[in-house]
Protein backbone atom coordinates (compact mmCIF):
# COMPACT_ATOMS: atom_id res chain seq x y z
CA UNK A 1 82.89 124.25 214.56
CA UNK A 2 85.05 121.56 213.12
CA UNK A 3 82.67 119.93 211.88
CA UNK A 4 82.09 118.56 207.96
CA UNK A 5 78.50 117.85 208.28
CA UNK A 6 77.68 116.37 204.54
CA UNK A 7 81.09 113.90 204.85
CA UNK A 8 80.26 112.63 208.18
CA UNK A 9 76.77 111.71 207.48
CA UNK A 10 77.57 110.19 203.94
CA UNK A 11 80.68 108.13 206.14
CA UNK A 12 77.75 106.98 208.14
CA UNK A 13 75.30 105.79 205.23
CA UNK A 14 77.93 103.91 203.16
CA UNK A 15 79.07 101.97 206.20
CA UNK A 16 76.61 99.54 205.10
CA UNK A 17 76.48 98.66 201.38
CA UNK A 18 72.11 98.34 201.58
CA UNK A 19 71.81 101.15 204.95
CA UNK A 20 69.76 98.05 206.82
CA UNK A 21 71.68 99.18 209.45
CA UNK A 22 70.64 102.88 209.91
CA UNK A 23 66.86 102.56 208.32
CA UNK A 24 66.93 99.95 211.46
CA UNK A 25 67.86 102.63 213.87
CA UNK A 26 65.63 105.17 212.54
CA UNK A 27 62.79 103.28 212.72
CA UNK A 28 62.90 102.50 216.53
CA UNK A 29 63.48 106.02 217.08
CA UNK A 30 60.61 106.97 214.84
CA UNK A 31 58.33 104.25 217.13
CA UNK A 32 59.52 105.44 220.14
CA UNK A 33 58.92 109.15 219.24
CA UNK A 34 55.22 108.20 218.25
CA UNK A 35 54.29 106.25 221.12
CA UNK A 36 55.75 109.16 223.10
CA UNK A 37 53.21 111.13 222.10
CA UNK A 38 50.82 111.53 219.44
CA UNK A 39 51.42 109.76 216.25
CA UNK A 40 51.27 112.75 214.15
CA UNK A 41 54.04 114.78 213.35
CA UNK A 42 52.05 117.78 213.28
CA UNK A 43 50.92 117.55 216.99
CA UNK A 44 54.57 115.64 217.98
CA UNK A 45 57.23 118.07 218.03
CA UNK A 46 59.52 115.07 218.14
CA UNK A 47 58.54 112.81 215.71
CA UNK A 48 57.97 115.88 213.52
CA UNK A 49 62.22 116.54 214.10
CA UNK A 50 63.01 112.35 214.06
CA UNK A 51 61.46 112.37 210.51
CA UNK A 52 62.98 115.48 209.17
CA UNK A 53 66.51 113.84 210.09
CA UNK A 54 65.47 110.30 208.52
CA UNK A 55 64.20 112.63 205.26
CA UNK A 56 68.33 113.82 205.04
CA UNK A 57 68.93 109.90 205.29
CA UNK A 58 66.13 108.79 202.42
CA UNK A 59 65.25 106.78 204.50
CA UNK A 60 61.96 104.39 202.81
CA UNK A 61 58.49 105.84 204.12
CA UNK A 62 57.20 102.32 204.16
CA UNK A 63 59.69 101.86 207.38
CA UNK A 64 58.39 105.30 208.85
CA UNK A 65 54.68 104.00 207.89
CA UNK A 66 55.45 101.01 209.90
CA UNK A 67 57.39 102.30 212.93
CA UNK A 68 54.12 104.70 213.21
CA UNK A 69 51.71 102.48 212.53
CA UNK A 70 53.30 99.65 215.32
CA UNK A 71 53.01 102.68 217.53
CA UNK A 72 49.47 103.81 216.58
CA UNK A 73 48.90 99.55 217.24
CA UNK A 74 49.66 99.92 220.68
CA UNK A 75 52.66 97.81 220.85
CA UNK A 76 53.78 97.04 224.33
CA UNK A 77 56.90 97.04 223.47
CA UNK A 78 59.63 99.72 225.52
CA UNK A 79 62.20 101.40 224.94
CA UNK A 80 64.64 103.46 227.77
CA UNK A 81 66.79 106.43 226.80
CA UNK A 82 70.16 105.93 228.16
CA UNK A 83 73.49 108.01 227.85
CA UNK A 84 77.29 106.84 228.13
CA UNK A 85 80.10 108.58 228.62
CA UNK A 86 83.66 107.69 228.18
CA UNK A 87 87.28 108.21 227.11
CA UNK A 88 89.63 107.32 224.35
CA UNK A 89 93.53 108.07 223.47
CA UNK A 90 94.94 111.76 224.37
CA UNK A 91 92.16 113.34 225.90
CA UNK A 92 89.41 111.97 223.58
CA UNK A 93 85.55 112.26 224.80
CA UNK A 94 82.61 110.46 223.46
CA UNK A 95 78.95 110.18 224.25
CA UNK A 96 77.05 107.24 223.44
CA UNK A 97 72.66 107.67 222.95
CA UNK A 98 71.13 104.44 223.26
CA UNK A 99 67.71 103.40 222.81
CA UNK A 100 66.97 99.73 224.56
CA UNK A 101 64.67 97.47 225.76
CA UNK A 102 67.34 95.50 228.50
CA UNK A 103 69.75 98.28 229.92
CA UNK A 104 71.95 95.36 231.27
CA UNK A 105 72.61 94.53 227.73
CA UNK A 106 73.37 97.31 226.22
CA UNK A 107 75.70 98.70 229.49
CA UNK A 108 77.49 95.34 229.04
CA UNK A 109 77.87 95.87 225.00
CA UNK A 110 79.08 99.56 225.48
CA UNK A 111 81.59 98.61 227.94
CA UNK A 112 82.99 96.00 226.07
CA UNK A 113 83.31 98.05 222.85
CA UNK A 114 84.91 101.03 224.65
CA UNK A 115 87.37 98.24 226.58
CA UNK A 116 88.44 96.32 223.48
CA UNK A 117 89.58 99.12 221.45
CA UNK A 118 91.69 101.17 223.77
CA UNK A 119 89.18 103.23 225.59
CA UNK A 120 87.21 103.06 228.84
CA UNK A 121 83.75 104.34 229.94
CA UNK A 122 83.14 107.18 232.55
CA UNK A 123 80.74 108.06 234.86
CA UNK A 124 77.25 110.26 233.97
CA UNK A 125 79.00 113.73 233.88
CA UNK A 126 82.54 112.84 233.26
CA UNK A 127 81.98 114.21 229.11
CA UNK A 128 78.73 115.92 228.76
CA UNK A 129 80.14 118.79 229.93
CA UNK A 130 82.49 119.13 227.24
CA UNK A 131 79.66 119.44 224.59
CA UNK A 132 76.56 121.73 223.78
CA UNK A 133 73.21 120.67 222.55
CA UNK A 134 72.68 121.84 219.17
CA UNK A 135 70.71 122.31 216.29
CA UNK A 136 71.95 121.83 212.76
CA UNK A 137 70.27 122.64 209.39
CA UNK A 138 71.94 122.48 206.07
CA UNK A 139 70.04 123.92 203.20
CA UNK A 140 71.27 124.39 199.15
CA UNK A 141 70.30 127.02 197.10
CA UNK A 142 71.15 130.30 199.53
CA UNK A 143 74.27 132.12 200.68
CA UNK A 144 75.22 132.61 204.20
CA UNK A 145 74.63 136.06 204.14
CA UNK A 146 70.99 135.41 202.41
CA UNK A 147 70.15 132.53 204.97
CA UNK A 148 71.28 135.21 208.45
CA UNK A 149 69.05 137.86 206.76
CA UNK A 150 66.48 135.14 206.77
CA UNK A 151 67.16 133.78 210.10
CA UNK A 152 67.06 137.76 211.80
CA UNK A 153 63.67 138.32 210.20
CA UNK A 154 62.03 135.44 211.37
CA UNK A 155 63.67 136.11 215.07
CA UNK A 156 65.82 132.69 215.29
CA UNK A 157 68.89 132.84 217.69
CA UNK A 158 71.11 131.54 215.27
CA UNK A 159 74.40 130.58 217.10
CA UNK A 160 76.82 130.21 213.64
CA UNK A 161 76.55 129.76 210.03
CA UNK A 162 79.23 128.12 207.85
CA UNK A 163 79.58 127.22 203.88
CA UNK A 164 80.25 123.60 203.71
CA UNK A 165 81.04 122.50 199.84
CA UNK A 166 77.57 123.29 197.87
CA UNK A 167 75.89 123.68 201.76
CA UNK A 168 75.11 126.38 203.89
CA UNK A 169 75.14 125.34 207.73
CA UNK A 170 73.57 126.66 210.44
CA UNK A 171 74.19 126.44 214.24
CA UNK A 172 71.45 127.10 217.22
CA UNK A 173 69.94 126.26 219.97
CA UNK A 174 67.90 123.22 219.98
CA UNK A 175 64.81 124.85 220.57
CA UNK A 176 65.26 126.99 217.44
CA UNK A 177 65.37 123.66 215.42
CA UNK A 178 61.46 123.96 214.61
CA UNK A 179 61.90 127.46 213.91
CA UNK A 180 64.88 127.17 211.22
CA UNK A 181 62.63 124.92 209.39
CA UNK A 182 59.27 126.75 209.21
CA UNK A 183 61.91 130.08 208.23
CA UNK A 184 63.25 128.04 205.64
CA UNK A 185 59.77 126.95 204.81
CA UNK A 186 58.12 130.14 204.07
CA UNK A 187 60.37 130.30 201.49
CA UNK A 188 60.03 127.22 200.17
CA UNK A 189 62.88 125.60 201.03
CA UNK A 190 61.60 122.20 202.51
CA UNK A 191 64.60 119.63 201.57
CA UNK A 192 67.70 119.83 203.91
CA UNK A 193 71.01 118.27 203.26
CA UNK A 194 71.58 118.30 207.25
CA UNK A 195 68.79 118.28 209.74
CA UNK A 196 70.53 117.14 213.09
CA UNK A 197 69.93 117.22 216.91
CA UNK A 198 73.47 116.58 218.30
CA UNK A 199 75.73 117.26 220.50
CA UNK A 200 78.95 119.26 219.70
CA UNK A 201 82.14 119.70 221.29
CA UNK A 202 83.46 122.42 222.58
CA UNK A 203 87.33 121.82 221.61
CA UNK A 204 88.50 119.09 219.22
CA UNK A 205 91.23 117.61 220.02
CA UNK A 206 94.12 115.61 217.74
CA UNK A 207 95.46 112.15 217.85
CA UNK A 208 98.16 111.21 216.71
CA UNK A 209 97.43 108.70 213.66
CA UNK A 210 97.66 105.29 215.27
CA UNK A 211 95.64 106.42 218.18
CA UNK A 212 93.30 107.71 215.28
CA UNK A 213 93.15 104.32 213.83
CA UNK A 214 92.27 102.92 217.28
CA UNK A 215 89.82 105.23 217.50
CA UNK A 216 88.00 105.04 214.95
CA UNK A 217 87.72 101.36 215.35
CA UNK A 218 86.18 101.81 218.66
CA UNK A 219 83.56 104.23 217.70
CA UNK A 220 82.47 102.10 214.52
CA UNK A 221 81.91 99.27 217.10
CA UNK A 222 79.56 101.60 219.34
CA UNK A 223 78.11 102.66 216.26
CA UNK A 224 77.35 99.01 215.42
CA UNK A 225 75.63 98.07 218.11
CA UNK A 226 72.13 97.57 217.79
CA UNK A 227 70.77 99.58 220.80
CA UNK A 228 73.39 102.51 219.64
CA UNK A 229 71.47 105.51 218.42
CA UNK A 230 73.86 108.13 218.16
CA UNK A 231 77.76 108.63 219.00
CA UNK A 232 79.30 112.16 219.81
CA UNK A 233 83.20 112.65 220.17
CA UNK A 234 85.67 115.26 220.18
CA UNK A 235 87.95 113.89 217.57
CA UNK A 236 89.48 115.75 214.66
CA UNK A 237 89.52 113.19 211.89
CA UNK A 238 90.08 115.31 208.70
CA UNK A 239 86.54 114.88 207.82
């Protein structure tokens, strides 16, 4: 899969030397998720996954409490989904999830961050169809050949299942995502080093390492902007 799951998020958390950023990010998603539906995680499929993946973060319950509790408040306040698509050096891709409350802003911020560092934005459909919705779950404690046997009894499509350092990882569906968990679950297994809705590419590609510096610059702008969720690309970096 290309993909080193534990590196990438930790490259993400120590960004930022207190995480304000990503607890910040979380908890809109966590809000939005709530008012969605219901407020409880046991009756809110989504919220139920958005609070798994902030678990993997640590991020602090008193900013889950909150984001619920503004939600539970009735709190007019909006969010739209939006997705960007664009293009970097040598036949990069990357997807950009935003959650916002002024679309003009946010298309405007996007644009500029893909512009200013060497890349340019595409139209809806341009990437996406590079990439596959997936589900990712990383537990400790179990081989790969343990966690399959697992998987097969409790009848989850499991797509593929790598050993990552200490980790094993699995790869499905996105509508096995619930069911991974309660499998893991029954067995008491209920911390996971990786618990990720995402969206993976279907070829990586290299750069050469200039246009990898360039890159990278570009997607830790996107990744700094405030209405910036999530950011998918095709890149090998080494991680």
């Amino acid at each position: 899969m290309g993909r080193k799951w534990n590196n990438i998020k930790e490259k993400k958390a120590s960004k930022d030397s207190n995480t304000s950023r990503i607890y910040a990010k979380f908890g809109r998603e966590i809000y939005v998720a709530a008012k969605q539906g219901e407020p409880d995680p046991e009756s809110n499929r989504a919220l139920k996954i958005v609070l798994e993946r902030a678990k993997t973060y640590s991020v602090p319950k008193a900013i889950v409490d909150r984001a619920i509790e503004k939600a539970k408040g009735g709190s007019e306040e909006s969010y739209d989904e939006l997705r960007y698509e664009g293009f970097g050096p040598n036949g990069s891709m990357v997807i950009v999830d935003a959650l916002t409350n002024n679309v003009n802003r946010t298309a405007s911020d996007v644009r500029a961050a893909f512009g200013k560092n060497g890349g340019n934005m595409g139209v809806s459909g341009s990437v996406a169809y590079m990439f596959d919705a997936t589900a990712v779950i990383g537990i400790e404690g179990k081989t790969a050949d343990e966690v399959l046997e697992l998987l097969m009894e409790a009848d989850v499509d499991v797509r593929d299942i790598l050993e990552e350092d200490e980790s094993v990882i699995v790869y499905a569906e996105p509508d096995q995502f619930h069911a991974m968990q309660e499998a893991f679950k029954s067995v008491g297994i209920t911390d996971f080093t990786v618990a990720e809705l995402t969206m993976l590419a279907q070829n990586d590609v290299e750069i050469s390492e200039d246009d990898q510096v360039q890159f990278e610059k570009m997607i830790d702008a996107l990744e700094d902007l405030e209405d910036v969720q999530q950011v998918y690309h095709n890149v090998d970096l080494g991680e």
